[in-house]
Protein backbone atom coordinates (compact mmCIF):
# COMPACT_ATOMS: atom_id res chain seq x y z
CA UNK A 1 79.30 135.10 127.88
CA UNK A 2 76.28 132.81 126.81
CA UNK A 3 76.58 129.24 127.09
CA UNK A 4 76.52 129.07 123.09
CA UNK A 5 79.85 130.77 123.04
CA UNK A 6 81.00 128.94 126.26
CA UNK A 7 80.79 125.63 124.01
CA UNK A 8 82.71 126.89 121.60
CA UNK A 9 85.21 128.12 123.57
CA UNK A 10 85.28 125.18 125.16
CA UNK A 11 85.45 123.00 121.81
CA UNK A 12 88.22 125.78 120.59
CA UNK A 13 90.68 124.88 123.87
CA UNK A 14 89.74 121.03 123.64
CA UNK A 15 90.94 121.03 119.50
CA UNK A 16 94.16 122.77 121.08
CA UNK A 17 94.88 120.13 123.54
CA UNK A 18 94.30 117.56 121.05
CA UNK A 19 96.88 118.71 118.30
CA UNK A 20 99.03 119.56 121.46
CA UNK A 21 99.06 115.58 123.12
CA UNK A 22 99.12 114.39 119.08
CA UNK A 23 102.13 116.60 118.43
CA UNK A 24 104.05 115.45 121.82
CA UNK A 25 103.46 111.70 121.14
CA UNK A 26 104.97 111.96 117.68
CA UNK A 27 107.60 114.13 119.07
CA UNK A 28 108.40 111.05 121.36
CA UNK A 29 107.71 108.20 119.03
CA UNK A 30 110.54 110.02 116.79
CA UNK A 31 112.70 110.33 119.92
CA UNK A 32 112.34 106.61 121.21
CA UNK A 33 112.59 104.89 117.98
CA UNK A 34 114.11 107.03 114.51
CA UNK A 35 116.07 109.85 115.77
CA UNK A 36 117.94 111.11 118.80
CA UNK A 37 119.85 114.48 119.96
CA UNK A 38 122.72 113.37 121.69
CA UNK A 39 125.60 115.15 122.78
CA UNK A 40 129.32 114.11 122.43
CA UNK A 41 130.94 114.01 125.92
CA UNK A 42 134.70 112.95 125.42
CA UNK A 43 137.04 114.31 123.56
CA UNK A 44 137.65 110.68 122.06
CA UNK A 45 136.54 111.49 118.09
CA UNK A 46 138.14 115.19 118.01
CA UNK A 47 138.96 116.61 115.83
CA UNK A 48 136.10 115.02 113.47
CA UNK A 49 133.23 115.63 116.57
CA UNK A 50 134.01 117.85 119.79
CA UNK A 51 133.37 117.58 123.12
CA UNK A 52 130.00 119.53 123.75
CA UNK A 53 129.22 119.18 119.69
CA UNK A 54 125.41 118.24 119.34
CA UNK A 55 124.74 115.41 116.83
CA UNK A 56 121.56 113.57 115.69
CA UNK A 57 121.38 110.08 116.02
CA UNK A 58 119.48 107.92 113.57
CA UNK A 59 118.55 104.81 115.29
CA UNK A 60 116.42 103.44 112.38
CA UNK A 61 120.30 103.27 109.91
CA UNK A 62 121.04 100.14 110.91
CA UNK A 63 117.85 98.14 110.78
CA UNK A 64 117.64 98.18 107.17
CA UNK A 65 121.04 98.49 106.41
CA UNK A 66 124.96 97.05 107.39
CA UNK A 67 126.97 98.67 109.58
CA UNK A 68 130.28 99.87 107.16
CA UNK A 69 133.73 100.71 107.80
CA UNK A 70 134.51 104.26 108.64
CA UNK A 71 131.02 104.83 110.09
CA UNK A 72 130.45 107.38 113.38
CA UNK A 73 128.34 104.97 115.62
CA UNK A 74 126.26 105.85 118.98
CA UNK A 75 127.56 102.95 121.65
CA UNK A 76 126.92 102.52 124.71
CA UNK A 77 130.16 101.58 126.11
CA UNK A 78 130.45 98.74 128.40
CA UNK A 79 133.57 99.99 130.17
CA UNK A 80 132.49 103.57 130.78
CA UNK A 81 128.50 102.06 131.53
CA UNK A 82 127.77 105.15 129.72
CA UNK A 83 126.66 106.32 125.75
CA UNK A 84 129.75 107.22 123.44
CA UNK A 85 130.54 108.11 119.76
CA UNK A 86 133.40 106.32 117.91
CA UNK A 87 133.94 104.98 114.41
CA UNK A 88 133.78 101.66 113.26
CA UNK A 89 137.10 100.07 112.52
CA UNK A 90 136.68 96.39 111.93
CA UNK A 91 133.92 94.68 111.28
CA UNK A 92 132.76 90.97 112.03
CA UNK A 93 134.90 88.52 111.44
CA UNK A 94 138.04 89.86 110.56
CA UNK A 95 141.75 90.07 112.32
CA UNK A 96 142.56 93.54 113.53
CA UNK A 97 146.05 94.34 114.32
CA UNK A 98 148.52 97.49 114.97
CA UNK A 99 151.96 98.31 114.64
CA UNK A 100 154.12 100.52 116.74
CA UNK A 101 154.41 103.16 113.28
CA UNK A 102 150.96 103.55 113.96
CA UNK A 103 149.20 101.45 111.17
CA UNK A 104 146.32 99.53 111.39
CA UNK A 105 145.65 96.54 109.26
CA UNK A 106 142.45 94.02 108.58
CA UNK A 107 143.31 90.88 107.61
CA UNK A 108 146.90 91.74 107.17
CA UNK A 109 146.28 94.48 104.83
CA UNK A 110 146.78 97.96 106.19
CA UNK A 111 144.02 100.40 105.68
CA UNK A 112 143.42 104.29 104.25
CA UNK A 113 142.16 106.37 107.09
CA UNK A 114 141.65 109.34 105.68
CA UNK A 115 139.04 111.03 107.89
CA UNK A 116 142.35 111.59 110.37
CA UNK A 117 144.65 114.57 109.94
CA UNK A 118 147.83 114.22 108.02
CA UNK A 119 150.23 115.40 110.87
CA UNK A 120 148.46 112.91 113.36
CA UNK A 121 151.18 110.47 115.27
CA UNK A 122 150.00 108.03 117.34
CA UNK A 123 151.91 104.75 118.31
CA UNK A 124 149.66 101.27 119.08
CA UNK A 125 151.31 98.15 120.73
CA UNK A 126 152.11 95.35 118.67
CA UNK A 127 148.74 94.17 119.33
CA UNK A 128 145.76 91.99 117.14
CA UNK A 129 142.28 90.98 118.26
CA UNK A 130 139.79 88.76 116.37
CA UNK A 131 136.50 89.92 115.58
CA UNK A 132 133.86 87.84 116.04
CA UNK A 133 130.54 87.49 114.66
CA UNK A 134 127.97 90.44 115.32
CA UNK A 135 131.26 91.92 116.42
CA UNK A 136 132.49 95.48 115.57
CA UNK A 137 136.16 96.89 116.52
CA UNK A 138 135.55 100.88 117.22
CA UNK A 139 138.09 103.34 117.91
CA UNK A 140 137.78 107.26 118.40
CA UNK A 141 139.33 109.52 115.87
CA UNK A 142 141.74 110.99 118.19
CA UNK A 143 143.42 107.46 119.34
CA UNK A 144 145.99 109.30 121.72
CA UNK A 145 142.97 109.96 124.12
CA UNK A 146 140.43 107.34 123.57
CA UNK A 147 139.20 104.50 125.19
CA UNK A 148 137.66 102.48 122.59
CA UNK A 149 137.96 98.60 121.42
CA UNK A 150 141.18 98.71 121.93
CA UNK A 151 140.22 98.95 125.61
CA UNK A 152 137.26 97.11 126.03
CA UNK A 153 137.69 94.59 122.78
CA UNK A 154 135.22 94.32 120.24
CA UNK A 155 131.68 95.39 120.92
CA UNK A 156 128.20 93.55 119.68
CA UNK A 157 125.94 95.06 117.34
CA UNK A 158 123.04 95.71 120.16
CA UNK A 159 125.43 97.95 122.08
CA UNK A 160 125.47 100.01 118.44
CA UNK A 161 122.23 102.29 118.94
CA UNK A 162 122.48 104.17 115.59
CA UNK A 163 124.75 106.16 113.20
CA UNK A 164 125.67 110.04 113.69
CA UNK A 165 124.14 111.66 110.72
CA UNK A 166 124.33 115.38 111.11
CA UNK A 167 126.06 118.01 113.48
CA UNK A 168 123.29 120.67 114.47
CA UNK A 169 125.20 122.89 117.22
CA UNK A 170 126.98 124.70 117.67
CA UNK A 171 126.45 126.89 114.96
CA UNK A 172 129.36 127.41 113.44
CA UNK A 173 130.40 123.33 113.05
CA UNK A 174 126.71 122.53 111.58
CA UNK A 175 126.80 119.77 109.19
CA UNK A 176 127.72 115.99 108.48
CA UNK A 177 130.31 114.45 110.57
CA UNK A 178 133.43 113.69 108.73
């Protein structure tokens, strides 16, 4: 091989490496700061998101926008000093309480949840907690096995990391979270 041919090889390989260290620090720029694979450990939000169910995270939701009622949150949970997925129940400032029938009520008025299944019994203590501001009450979707706010009271928005946007594994349960 001449040494013409060695350049370009040489030039060839480097353009490679380029697009290749280019392509990885997007790859992690995306990772650290818009979107994150995580995957749902507990059995706390079934039967809306199972244990072993991979989800992407969108970390940039809530930087531009409120966090609502009803949405599937990332949290890293202070009780469990590990990352969980609930839903959010109350949001700041308001009075959440429980009856024993298994109601839940904001301000006194009890709320639709709809996103649980119709034959679903569960049975709260007689129980209320204030929210306060930049204060969120969460709860998993299956409430019989969940430790949630209900366990570890209200949590702050900074321990919120992002909203779970889209189910991508396994196969057969790809799409949005209920």
């Amino acid at each position: 091989m001449n040494s013409k041919n060695k350049k370009n090889v040489f030039k060839e390989l480097l353009g490679y490496l380029i697009v290749a260290v280019i392509a990885a620090m997007i790859s992690i720029g995306l990772r650290i700061f818009v979107i994150e694979p995580f995957i749902v450990p507990t059995p706390s939000m079934s039967p809306t998101l199972l244990v072993g169910d991979k989800v992407i995270v969108n970390k940039l939701e809530y930087k531009y926008r409120e966090i609502k009622r009803g949405d599937i949150v990332a949290i890293y949970s202070p009780l469990e000093k590990k990352n969980l997925v609930k839903r959010v129940i109350g949001l700041q400032n308001e009075v959440i309480s429980f009856d024993k029938e298994g109601e839940v009520f904001i301000d006194g008025k009890k709320i639709e949840e709809t996103y649980l299944p119709k034959d679903f019994v569960v049975s709260y203590e007689n129980r209320s907690y204030e929210i306060g501001e930049d204060e969120y009450f969460v709860m998993g979707d299956n409430r019989n096995n969940s430790a949630d706010s209900r366990v570890f009271g209200p949590i702050r928005s900074d321990k919120i990391f992002g909203k779970v946007i889209f189910i991508y594994g396994p196969l057969s349960r790809i799409g949005k979270p209920g």
